[in-house]
Protein backbone atom coordinates (compact mmCIF):
# COMPACT_ATOMS: atom_id res chain seq x y z
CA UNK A 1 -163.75 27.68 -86.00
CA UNK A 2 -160.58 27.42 -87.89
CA UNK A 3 -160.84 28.00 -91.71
CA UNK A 4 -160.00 24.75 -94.32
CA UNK A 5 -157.56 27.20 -95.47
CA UNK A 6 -155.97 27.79 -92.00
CA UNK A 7 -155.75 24.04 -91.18
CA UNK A 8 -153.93 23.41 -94.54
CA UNK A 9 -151.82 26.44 -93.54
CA UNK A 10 -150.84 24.85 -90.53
CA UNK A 11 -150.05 21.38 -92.35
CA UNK A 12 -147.68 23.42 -94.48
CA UNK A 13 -146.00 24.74 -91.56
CA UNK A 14 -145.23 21.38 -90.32
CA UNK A 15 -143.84 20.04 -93.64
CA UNK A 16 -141.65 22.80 -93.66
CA UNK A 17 -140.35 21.77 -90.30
CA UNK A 18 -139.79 18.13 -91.51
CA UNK A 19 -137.49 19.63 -94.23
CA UNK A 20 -135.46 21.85 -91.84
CA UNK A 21 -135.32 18.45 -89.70
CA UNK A 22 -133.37 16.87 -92.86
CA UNK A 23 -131.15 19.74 -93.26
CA UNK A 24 -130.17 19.32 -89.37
CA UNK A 25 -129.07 15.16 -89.69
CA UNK A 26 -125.43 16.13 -88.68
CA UNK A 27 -127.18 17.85 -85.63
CA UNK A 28 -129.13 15.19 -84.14
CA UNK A 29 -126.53 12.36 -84.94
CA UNK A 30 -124.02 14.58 -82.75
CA UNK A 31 -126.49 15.23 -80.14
CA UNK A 32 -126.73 10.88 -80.36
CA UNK A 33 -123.32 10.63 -79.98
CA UNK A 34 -123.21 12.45 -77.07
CA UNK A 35 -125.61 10.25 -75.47
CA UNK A 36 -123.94 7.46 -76.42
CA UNK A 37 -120.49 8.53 -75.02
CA UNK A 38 -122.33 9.50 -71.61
CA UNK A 39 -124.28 6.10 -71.13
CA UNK A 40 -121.07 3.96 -72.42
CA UNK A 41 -119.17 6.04 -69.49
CA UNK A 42 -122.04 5.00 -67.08
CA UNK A 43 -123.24 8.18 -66.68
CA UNK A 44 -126.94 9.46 -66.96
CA UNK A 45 -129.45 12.21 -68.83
CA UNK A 46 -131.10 14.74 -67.47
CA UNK A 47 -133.86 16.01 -69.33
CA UNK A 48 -136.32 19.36 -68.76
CA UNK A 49 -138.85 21.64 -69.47
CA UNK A 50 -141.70 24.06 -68.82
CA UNK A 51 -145.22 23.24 -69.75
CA UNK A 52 -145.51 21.26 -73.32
CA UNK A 53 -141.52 21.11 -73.01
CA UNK A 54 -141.82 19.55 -69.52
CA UNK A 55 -144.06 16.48 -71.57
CA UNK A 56 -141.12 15.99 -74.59
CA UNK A 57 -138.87 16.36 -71.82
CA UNK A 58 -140.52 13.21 -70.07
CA UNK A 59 -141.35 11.87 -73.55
CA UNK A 60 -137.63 11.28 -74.46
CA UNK A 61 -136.67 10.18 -70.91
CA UNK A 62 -139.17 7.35 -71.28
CA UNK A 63 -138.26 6.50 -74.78
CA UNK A 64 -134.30 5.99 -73.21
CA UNK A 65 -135.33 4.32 -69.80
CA UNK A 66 -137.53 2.06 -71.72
CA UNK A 67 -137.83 1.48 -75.06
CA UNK A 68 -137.55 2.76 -79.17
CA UNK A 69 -137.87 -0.51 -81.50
CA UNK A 70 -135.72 -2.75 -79.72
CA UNK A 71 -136.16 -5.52 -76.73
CA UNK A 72 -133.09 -3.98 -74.31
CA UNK A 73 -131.65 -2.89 -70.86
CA UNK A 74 -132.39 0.25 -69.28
CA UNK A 75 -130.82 3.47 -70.07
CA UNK A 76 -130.34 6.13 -67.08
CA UNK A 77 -132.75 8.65 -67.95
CA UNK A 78 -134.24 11.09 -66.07
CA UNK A 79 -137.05 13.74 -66.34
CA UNK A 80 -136.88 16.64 -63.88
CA UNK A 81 -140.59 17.57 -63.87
CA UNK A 82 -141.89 14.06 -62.78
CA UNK A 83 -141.60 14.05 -58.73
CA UNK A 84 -144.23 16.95 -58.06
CA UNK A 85 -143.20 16.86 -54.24
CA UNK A 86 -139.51 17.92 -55.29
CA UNK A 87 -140.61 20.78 -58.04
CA UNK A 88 -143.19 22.01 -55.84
CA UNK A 89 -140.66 21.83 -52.25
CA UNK A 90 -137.96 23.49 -54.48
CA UNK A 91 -140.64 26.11 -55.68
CA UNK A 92 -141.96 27.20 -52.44
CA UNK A 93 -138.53 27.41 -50.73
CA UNK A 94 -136.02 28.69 -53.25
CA UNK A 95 -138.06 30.34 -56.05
CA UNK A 96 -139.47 28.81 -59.32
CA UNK A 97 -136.51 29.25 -61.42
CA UNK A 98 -134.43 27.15 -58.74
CA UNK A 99 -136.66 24.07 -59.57
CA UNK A 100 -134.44 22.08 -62.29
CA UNK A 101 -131.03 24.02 -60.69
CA UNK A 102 -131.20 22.41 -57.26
CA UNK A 103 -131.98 18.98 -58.36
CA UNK A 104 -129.08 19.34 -60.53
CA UNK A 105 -127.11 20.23 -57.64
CA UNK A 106 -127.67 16.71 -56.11
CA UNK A 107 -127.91 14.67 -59.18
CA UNK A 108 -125.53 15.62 -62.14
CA UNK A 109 -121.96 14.70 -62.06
CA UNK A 110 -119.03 15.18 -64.31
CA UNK A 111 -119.77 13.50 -67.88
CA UNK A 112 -123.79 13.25 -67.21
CA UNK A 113 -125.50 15.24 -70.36
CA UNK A 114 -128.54 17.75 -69.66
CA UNK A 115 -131.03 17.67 -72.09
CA UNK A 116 -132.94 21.18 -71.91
CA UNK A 117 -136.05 22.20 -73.99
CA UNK A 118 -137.64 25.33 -74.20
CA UNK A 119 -139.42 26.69 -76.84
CA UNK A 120 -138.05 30.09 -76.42
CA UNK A 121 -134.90 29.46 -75.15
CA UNK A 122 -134.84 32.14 -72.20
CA UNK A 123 -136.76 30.21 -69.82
CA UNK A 124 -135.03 31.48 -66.43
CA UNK A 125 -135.15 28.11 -64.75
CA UNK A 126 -133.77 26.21 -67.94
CA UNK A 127 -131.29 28.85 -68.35
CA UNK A 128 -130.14 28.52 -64.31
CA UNK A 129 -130.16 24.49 -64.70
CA UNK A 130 -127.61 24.89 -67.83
CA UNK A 131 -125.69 26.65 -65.84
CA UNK A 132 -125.71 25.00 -63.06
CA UNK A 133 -124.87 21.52 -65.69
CA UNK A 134 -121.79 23.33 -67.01
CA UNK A 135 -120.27 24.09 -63.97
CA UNK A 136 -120.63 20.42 -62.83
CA UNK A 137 -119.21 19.16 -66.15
CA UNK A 138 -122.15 17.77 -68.25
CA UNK A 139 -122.94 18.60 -71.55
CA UNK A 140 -125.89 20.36 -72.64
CA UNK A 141 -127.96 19.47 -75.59
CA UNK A 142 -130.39 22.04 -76.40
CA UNK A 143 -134.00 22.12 -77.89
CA UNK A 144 -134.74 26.09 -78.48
CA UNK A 145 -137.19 28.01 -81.01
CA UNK A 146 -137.28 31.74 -81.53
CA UNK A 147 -134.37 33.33 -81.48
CA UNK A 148 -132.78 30.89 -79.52
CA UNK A 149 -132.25 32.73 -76.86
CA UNK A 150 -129.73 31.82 -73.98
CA UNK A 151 -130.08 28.35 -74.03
CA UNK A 152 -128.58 28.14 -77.98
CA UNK A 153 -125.64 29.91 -76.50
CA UNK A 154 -124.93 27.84 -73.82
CA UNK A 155 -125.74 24.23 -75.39
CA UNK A 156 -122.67 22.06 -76.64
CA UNK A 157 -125.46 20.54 -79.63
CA UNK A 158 -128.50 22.75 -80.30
CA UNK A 159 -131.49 22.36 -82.44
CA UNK A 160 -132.62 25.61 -83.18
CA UNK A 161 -136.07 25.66 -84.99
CA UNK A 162 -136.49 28.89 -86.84
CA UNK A 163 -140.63 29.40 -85.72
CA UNK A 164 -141.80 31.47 -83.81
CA UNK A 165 -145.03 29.51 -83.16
CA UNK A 166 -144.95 27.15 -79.88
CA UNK A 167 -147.20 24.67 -81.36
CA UNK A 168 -144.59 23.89 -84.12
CA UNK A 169 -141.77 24.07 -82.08
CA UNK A 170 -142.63 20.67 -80.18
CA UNK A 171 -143.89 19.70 -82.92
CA UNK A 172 -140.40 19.37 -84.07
CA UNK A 173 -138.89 19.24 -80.84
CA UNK A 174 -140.54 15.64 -80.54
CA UNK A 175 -139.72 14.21 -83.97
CA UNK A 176 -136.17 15.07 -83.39
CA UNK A 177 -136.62 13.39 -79.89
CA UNK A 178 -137.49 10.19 -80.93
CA UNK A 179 -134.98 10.15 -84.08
CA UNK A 180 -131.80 10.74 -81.61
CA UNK A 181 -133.48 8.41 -79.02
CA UNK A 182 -133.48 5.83 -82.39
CA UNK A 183 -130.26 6.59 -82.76
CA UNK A 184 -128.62 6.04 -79.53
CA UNK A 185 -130.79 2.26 -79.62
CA UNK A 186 -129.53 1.96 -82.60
CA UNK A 187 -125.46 2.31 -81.30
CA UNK A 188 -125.76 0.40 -78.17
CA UNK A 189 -128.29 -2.35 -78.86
CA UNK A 190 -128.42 -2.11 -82.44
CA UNK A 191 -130.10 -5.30 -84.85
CA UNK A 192 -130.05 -6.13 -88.70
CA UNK A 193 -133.33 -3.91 -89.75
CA UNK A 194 -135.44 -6.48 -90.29
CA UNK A 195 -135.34 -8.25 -86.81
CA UNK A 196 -136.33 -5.34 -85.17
CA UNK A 197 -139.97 -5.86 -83.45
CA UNK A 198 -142.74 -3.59 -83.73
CA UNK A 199 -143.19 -1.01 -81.53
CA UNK A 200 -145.99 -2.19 -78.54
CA UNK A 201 -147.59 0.73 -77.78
């Protein structure tokens, strides 16, 4: 069992990554922005991930397609991992790291944003399925760790925590989730503060 000391170790950590968060404001309202531009144009997200990235990923998609703070209309949001008959089709037939490529094939169009995560940035699916979104014109926001890998070289807006430890990563990787998801609310459906209702779940 994990030592008082470790567990107040691991507290630390996370504080830390709540300050770096601060630091990288500019970031996540651009990343917003982006989102905003794309849903005002009537296109869509596309969000993905591997493993605890594959749950942010359909963590943020939900947060869009239903709800932050705010009583509202849909937003077009879409999580890649969430249809196990496609992944697992797409898996047997054309290889594991086709599974988010091919379903971009069919579903991202010119001015739709894909919203990668991956903690180490080198996942070979993510990496194919950013590549695949550039060359269909959508912009790529980018959740990465590490050293970034290739996924901070090909994303338009990146957050690039400086861990190296997975848990801490998504830590992050959700808190910055749900501020740009705020955010975006906040420009297309935005209220005075203090008529904004409580969050119901």
């Amino acid at each position: 069992m994990k030592t008082e000391a470790e567990v107040k170790r691991q507290i630390r950590e996370h504080v830390l990554l709540g300050e770096f968060l601060e630091r990288e404001a500019g970031t996540l309202i651009a990343m917003a922005r982006e989102l905003v531009r794309a849903f005002r144009r009537g296109n869509k997200v596309l969000v993905f991930g591997n493993g605890g990235s594959a749950a942010d990923a359909q963590h943020i998609a939900a947060e869009l397609a239903g709800r932050m703070y705010l009583d509202r209309d849909s937003l077009p949001a879409i999580a890649l991992t969430t249809n196990s008959s496609s992944v697992t089709a797409i898996a047997n037939d054309y290889g594991y790291e086709t599974i988010f490529a091919h379903q971009l094939r069919g579903l991202a169009v010119k001015g739709d944003v894909a919203f990668a995560l991956s903690a180490g940035g080198d996942s070979p699916n993510v990496v194919l399925a950013v590549e695949e979104a550039r060359r269909r014109g959508a912009a790529v926001i980018g959740f990465t760790g590490r050293k970034g890998g290739r996924l901070k070289e090909l994303s338009d807006h990146v957050l690039h925590v400086p861990s190296s430890d997975t848990p801490r990563i998504q830590e992050a990787h959700i808190t910055a989730g749900h501020i740009v998801c705020a955010l975006v609310e906040d420009a297309l459906f935005g209220k005075p503060a203090a008529a904004r209702l409580k969050r119901r779940r």
